[in-house]
Protein backbone atom coordinates (compact mmCIF):
# COMPACT_ATOMS: atom_id res chain seq x y z
CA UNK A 1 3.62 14.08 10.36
CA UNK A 2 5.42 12.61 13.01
CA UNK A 3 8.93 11.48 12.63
CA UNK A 4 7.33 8.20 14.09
CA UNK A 5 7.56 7.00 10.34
CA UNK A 6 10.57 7.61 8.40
CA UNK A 7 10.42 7.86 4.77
CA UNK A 8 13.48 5.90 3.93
CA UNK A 9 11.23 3.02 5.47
CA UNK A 10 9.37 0.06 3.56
CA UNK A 11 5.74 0.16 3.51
CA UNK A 12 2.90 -1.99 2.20
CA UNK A 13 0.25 -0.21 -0.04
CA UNK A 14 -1.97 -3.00 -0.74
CA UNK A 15 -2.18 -7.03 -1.11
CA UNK A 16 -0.76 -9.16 -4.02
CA UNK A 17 -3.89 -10.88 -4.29
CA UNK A 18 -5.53 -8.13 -4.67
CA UNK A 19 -4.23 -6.93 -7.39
CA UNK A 20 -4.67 -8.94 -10.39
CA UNK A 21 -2.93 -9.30 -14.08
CA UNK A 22 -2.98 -6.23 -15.61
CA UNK A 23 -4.54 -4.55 -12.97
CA UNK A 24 -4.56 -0.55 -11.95
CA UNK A 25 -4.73 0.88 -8.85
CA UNK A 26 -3.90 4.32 -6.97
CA UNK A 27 -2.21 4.55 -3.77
CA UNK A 28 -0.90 7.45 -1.77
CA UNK A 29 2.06 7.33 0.95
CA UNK A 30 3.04 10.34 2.82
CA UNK A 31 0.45 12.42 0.33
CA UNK A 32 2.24 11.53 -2.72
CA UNK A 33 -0.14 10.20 -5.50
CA UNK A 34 1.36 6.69 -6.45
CA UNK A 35 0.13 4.53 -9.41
CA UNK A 36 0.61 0.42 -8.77
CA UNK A 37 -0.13 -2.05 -11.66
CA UNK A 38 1.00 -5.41 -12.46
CA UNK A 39 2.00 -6.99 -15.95
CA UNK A 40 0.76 -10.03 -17.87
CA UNK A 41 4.00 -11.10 -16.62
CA UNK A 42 2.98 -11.19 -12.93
CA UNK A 43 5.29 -8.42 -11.73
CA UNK A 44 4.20 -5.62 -10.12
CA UNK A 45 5.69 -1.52 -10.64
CA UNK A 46 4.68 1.40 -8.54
CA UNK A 47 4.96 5.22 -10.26
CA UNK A 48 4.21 8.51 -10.15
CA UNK A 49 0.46 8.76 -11.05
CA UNK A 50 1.35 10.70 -14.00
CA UNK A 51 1.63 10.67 -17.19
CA UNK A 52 4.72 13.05 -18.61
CA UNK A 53 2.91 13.79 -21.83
CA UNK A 54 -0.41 15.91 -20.51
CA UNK A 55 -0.37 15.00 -16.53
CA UNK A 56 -3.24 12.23 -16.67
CA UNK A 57 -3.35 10.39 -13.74
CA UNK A 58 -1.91 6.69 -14.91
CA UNK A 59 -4.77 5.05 -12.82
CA UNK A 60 -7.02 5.46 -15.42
CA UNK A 61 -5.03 3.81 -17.52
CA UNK A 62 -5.00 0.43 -18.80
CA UNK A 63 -2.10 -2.82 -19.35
CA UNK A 64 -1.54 -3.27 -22.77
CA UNK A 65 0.36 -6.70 -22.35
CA UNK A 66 3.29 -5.54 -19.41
CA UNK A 67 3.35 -2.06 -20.61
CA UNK A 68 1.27 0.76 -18.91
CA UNK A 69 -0.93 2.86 -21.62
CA UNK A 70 -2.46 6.11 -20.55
CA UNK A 71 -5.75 6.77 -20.91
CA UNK A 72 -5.61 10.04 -22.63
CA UNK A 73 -3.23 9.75 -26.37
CA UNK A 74 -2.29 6.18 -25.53
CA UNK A 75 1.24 6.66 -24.79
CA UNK A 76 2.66 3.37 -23.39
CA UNK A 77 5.36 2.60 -21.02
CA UNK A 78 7.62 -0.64 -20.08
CA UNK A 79 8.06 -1.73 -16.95
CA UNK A 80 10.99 0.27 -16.57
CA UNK A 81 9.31 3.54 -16.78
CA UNK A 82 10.79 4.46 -20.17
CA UNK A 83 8.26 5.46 -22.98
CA UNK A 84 7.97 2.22 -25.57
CA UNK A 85 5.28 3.79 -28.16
CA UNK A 86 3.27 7.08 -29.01
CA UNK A 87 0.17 6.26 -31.00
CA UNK A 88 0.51 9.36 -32.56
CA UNK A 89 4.24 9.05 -34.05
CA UNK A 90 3.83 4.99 -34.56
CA UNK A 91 7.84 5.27 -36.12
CA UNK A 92 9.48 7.31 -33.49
CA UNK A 93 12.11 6.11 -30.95
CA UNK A 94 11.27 7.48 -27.61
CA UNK A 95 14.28 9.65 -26.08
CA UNK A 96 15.43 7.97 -23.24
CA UNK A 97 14.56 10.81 -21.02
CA UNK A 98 10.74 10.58 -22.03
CA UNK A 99 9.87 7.91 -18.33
CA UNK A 100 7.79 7.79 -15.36
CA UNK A 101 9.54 8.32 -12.45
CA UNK A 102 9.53 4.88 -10.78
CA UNK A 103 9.95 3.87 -7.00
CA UNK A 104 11.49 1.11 -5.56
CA UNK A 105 8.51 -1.63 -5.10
CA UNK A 106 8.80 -5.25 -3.66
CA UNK A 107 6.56 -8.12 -2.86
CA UNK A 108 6.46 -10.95 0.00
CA UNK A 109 4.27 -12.04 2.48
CA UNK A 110 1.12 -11.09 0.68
CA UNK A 111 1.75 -7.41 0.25
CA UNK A 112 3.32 -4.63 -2.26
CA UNK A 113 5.89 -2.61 -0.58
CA UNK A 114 7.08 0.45 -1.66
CA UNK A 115 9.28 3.60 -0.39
CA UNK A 116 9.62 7.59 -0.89
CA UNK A 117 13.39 6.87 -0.02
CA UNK A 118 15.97 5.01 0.07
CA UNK A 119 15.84 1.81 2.43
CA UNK A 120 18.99 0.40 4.11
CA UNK A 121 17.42 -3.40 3.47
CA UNK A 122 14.57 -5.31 2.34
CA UNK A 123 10.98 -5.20 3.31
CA UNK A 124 10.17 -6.89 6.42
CA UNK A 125 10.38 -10.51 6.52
CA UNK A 126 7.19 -11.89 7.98
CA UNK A 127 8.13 -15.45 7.24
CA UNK A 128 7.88 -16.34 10.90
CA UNK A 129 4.25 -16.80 10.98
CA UNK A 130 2.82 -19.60 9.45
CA UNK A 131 -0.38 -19.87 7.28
CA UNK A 132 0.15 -16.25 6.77
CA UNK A 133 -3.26 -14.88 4.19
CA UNK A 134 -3.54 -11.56 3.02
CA UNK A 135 -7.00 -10.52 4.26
CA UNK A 136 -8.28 -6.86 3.42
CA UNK A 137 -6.85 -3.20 3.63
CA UNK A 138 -9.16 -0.71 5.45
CA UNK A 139 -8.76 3.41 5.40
CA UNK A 140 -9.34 4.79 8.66
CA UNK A 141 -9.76 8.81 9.01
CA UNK A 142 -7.35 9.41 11.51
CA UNK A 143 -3.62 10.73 11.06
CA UNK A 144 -1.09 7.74 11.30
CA UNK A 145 0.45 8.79 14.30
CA UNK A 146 -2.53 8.46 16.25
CA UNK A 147 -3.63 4.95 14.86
CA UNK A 148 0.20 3.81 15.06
CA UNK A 149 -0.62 4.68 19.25
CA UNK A 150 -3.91 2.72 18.87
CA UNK A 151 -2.54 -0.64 17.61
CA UNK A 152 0.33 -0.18 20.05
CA UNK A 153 -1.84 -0.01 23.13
CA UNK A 154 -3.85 -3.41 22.33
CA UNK A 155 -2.53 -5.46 25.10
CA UNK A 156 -1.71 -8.48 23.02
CA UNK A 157 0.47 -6.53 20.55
CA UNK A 158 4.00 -6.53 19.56
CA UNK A 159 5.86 -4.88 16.81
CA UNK A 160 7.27 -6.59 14.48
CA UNK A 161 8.97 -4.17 11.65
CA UNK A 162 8.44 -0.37 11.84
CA UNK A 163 5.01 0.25 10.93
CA UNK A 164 3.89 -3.50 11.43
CA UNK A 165 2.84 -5.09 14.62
CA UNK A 166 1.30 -8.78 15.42
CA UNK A 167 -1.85 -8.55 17.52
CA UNK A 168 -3.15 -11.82 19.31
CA UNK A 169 -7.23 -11.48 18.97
CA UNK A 170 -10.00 -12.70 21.28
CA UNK A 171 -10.09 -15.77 19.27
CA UNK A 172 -6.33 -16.62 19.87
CA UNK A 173 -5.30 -15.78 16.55
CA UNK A 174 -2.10 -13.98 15.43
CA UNK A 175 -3.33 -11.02 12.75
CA UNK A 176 -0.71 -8.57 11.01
CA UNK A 177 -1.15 -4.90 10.87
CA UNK A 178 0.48 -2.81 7.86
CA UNK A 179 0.28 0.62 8.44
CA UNK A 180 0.23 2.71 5.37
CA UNK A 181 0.60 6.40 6.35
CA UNK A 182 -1.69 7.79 3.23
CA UNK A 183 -1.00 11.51 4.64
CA UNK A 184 -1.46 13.94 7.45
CA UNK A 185 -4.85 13.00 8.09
CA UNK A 186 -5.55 8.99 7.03
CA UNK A 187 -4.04 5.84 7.49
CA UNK A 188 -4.46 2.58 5.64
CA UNK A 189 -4.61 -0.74 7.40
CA UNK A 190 -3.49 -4.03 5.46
CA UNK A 191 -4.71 -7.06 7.72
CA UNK A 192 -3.06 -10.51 7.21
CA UNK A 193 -4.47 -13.42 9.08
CA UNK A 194 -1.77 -16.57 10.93
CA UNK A 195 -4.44 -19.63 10.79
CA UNK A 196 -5.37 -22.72 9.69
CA UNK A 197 -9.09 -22.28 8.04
CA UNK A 198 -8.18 -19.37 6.08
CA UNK A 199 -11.92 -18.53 5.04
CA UNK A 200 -13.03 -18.09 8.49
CA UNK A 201 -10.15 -16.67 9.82
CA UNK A 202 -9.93 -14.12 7.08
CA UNK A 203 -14.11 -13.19 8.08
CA UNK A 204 -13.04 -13.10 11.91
CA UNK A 205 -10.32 -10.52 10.74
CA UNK A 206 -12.10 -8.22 8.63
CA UNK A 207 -14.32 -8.08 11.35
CA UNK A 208 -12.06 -7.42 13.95
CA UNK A 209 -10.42 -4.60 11.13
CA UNK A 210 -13.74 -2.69 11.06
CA UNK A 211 -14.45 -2.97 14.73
CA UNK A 212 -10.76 -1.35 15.52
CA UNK A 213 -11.75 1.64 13.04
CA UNK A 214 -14.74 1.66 14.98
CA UNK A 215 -12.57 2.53 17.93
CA UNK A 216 -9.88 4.98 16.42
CA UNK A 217 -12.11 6.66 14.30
CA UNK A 218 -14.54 7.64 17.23
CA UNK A 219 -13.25 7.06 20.52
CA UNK A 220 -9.32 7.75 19.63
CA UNK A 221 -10.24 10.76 17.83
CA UNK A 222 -12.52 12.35 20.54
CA UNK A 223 -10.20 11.90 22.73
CA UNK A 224 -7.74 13.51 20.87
CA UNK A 225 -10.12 16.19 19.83
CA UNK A 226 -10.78 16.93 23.42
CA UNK A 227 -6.94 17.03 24.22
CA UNK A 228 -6.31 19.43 21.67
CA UNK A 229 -9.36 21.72 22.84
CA UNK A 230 -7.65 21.81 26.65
């Protein structure tokens, strides 16, 4: 991948509204398999997507209150990452060694941010546009390079935070583009829309989402194919 996005970079894997109250999810940045739930409590943890006892991937898990159980013998963990219970041995104390590796995580502006490294500073601070409404997140199958290019060449656009740029639309409406670099080969989109009549505006960006995978995904990539053939 190129060195376009740096690893020791925040970036968003998904909106805060969309993720509920003791909700699981997957995500993957930079091919690494990522599990992101959120507590009774309202805060939200990203992890390996493993569990340490047997491997099971922790997305099929469920929240048992704010602790994460997997699916497979049950074994629960705090929001910390450290083990809090094993069905199996209801009286033992966890070692303290028995924890999912955790990763730094973060919320504002309508979106989970996470890392693979170790950021210099906070996640960007969006605050400058008003009315700001997470919209959707959209995979597109192209490497995140080559979408990072696409967004860039919109004549209206301007970057904002590395991997996030403000595009002005037809409609003269500010949207916000998270790029998510999944892996080698796809890229995840998180859309925020700046208006007034949220509902609308959030139907005029989804649109305007799927249209621009539309491009990337057929145009982009044949012409990228066709470079790479020369």
């Amino acid at each position: 991948m190129s060195d376009l996005f740096s690893k020791n970079c925040w970036y968003a894997i998904g909106g805060s509204t969309a993720l509920e109250a003791g909700g699981v999810s997957p995500a993957r940045l930079f091919g690494e398999e990522r599990v992101v739930w959120r507590g009774e409590d309202g805060a939200s943890h990203v992890w390996q997507n493993q569990c340490i006892h047997r491997g099971m991937r922790l997305q099929y898990g469920f929240v048992d209150q704010n602790r994460l159980s997997c699916r497979y013998h049950g074994w629960r963990f705090g929001g910390d990452g450290k083990c809090a219970n094993i069905p199996a041995h209801p009286d033992m104390t966890p070692p303290d060694d028995f924890c999912v590796p955790a990763y730094p995580s973060a919320e504002n502006n309508g979106l989970i941010w996470t890392t693979t490294g170790k950021p210099d500073d906070s996640p960007p601070d969006l605050s400058g546009c008003v009315n700001l409404t997470f919209c959707r997140s959209i995979v597109i199958d192209t490497n995140p390079t080559e979408v990072d290019k696409a967004v860039s060449a919109l004549a209206s656009s301007s970057r904002v935070a590395p991997g996030v740029t403000a595009v002005e639309t037809s409609a003269d409406e500010t949207i916000i583009i998270a790029i998510q670099p999944v892996d080698g080969e796809k890229t995840q989109l998180h859309v925020l829309t700046a208006a007034a009549d949220t509902t609308a505006a959030r139907r005029r960006a989804s649109t305007w989402a799927r249209q621009f995978r539309w491009q990337v995904e057929n145009v982009v990539g044949a012409e990228t194919a066709s470079q790479n053939a020369a």
